[in-house]
N, C-alpha and C. Protein backbone atom coordinates (compact mmCIF):
# COMPACT_ATOMS: atom_id res chain seq x y z
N UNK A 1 107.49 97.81 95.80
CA UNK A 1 107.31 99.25 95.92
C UNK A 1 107.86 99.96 94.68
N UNK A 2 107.18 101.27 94.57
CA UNK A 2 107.99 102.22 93.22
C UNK A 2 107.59 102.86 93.64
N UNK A 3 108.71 104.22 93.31
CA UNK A 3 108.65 105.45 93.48
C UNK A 3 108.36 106.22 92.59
N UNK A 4 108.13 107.46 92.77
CA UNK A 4 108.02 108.64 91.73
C UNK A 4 109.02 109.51 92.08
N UNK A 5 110.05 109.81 91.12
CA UNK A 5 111.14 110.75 91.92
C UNK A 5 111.37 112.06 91.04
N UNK A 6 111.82 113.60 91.02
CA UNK A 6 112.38 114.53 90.67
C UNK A 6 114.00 114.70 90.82
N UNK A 7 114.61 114.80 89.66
CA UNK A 7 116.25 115.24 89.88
C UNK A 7 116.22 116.58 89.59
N UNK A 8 117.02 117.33 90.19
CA UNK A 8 117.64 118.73 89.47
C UNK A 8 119.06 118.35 88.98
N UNK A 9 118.99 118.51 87.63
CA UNK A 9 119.99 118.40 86.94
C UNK A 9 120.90 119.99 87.12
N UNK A 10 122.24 119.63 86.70
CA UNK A 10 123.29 120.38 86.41
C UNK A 10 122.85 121.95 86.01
N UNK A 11 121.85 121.67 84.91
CA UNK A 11 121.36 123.16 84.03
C UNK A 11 120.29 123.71 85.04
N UNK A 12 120.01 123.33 85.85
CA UNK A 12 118.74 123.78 87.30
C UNK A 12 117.41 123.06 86.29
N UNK A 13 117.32 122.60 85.30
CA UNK A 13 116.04 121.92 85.30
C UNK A 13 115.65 120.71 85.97
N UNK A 14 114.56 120.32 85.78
CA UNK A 14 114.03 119.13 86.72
C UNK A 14 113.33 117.69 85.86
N UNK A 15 113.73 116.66 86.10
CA UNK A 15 113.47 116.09 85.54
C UNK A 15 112.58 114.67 86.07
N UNK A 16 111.43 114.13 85.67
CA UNK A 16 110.75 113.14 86.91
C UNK A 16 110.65 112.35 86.00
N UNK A 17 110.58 110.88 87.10
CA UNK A 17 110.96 109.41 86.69
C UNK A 17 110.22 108.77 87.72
N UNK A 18 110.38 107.36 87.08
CA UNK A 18 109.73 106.44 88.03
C UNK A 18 110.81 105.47 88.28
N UNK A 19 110.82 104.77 89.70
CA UNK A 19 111.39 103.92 89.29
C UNK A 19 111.53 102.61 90.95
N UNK A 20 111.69 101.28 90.69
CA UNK A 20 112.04 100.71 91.80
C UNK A 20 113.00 100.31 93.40
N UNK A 21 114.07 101.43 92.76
CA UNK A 21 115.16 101.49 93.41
C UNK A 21 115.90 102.96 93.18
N UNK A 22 115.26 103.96 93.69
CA UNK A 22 115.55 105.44 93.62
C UNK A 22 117.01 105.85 93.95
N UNK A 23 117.96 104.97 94.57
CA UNK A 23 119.09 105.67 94.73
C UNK A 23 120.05 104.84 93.47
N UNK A 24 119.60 103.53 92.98
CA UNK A 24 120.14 103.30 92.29
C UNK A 24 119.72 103.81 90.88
N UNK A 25 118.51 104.49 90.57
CA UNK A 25 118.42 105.11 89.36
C UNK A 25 119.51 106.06 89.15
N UNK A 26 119.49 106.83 90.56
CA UNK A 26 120.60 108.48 90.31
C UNK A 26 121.73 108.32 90.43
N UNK A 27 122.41 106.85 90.57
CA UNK A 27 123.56 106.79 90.22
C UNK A 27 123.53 106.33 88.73
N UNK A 28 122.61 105.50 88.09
CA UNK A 28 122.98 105.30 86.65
C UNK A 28 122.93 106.30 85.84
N UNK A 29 121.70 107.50 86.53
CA UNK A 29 121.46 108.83 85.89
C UNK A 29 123.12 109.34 85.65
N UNK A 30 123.72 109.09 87.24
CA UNK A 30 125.11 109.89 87.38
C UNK A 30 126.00 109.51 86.28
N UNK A 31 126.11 107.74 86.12
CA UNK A 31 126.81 107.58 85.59
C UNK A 31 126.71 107.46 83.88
N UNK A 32 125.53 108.46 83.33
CA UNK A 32 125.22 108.96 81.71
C UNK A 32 124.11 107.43 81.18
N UNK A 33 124.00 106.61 82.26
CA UNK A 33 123.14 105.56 81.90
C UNK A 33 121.86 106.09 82.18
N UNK A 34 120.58 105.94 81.30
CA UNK A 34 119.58 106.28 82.02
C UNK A 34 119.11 106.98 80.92
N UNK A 35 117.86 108.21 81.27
CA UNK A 35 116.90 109.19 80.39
C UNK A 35 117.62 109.44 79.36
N UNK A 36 117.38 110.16 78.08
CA UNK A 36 118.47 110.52 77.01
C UNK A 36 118.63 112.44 77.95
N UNK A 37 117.10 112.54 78.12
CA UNK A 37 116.81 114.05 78.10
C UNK A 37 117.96 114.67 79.48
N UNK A 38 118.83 113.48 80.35
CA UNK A 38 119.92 114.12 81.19
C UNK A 38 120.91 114.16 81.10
N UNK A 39 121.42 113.19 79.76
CA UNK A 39 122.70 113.08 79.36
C UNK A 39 122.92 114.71 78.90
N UNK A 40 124.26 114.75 79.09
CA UNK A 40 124.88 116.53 79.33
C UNK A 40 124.12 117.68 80.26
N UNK A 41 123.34 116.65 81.47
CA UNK A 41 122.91 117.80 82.01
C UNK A 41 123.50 117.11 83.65
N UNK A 42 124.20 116.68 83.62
CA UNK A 42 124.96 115.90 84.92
C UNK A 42 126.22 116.74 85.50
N UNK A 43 125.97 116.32 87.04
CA UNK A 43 125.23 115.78 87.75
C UNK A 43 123.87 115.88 87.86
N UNK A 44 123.32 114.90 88.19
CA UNK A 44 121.73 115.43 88.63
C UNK A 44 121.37 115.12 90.17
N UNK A 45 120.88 115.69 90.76
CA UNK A 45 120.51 115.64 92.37
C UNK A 45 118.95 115.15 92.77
N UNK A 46 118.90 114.43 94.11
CA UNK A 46 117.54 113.76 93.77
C UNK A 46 116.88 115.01 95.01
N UNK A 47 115.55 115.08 94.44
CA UNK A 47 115.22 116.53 95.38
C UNK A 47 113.96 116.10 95.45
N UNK A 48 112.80 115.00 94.97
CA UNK A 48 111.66 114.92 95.61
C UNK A 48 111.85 113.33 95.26
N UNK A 49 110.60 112.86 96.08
CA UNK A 49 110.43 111.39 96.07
C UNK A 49 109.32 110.90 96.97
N UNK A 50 108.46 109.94 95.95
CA UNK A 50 107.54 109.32 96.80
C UNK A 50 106.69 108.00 96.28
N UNK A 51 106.84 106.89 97.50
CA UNK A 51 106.26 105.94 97.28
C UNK A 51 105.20 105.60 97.00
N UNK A 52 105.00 104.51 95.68
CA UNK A 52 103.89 103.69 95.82
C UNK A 52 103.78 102.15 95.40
N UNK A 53 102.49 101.87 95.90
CA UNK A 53 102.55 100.27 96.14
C UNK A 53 102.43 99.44 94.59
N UNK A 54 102.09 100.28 93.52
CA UNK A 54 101.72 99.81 92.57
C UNK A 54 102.13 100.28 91.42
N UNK A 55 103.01 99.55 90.65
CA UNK A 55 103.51 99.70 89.02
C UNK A 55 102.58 101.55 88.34
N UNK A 56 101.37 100.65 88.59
CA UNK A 56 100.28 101.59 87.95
C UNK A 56 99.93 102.98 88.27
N UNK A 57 100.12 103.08 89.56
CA UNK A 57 99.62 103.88 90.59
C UNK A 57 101.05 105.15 90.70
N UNK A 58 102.15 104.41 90.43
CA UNK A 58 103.03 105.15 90.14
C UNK A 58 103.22 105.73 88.79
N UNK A 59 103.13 105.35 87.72
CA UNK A 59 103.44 105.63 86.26
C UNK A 59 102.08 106.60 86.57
N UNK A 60 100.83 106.79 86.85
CA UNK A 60 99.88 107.39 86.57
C UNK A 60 100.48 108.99 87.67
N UNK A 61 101.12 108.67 88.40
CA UNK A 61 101.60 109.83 89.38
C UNK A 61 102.68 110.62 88.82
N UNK A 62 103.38 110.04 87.76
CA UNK A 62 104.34 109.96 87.33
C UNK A 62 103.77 111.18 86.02
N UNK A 63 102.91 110.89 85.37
CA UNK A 63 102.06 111.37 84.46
C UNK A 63 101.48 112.89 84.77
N UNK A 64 100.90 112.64 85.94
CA UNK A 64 100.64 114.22 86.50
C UNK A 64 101.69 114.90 87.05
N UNK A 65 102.39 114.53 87.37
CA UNK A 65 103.61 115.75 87.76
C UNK A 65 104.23 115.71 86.81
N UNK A 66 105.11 115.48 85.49
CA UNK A 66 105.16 115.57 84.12
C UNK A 66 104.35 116.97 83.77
N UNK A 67 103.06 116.87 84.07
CA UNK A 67 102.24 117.87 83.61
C UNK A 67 102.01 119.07 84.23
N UNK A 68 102.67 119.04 85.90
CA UNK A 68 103.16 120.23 86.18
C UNK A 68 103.48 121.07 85.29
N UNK A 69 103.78 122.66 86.03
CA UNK A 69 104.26 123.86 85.83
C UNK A 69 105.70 123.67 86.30
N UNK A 70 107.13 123.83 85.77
CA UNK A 70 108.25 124.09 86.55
C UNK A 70 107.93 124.82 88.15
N UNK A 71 107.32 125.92 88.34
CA UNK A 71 106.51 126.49 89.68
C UNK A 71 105.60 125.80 90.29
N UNK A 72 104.88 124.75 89.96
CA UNK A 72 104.40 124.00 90.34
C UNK A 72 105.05 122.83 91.25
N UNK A 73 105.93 122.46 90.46
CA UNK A 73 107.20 121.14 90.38
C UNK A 73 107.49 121.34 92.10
N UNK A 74 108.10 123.06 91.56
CA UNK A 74 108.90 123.56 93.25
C UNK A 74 108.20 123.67 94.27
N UNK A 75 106.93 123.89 94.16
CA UNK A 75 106.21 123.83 95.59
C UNK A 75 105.90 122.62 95.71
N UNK A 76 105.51 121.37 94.98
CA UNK A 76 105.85 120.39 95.55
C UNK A 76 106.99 119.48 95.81
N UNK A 77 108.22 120.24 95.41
CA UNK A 77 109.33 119.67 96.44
C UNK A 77 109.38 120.44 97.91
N UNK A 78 108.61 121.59 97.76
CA UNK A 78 108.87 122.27 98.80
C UNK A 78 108.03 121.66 99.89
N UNK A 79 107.46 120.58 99.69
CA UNK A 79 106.58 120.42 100.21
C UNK A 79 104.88 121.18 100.56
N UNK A 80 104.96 122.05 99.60
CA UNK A 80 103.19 122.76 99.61
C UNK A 80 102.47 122.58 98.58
N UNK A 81 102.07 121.08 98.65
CA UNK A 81 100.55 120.30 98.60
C UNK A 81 100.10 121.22 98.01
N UNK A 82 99.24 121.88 99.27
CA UNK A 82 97.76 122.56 99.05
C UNK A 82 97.83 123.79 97.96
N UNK A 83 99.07 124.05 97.77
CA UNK A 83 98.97 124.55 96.68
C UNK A 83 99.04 124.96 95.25
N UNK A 84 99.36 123.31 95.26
CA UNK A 84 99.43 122.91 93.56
C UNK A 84 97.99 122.60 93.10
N UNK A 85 97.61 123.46 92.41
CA UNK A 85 96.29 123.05 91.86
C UNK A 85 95.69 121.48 91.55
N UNK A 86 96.64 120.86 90.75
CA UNK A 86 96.39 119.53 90.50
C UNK A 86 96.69 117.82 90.78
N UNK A 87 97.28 118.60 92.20
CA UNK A 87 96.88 117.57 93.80
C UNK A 87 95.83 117.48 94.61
């Protein structure tokens, strides 16, 4: 399995990753191991997340939410789908 996950870092930005083991990414995040782009922005908090079955299938999911809007980002942690244009 792999996930696609969102942190809110320290500075309120958001930052998305992929990865096999989601609680152990946000502790290496925690502990300055990890992205360059979160180092000095710690703690970071995990605020969305979602599985998939495939390496590929994730990095490509991974890719479009990247390409979110920050306003975008938040309604899909908020859970509203239907209204992100490019879901």
């Amino acid at each position: 399995m792999w996930f696609v996950y969102i942190v809110q870092c320290a500075d309120d930005t958001l930052y998305t990753g992929m990865t096999s083991d989601v609680q152990k990414r946000i502790r290496r995040h925690n502990h300055g191991r990890g992205a360059k782009y979160i180092i000095g922005k710690l703690p970071v908090q995990l605020v969305y997340s979602e599985q998939h079955e495939t390496h590929l299938s994730a990095a490509r999911r991974e890719r479009e939410i990247k390409r979110l809007r920050r306003a975008q980002k938040l309604l899909l942690i908020q859970g509203k789908t239907e209204l992100v244009p490019s879901l």
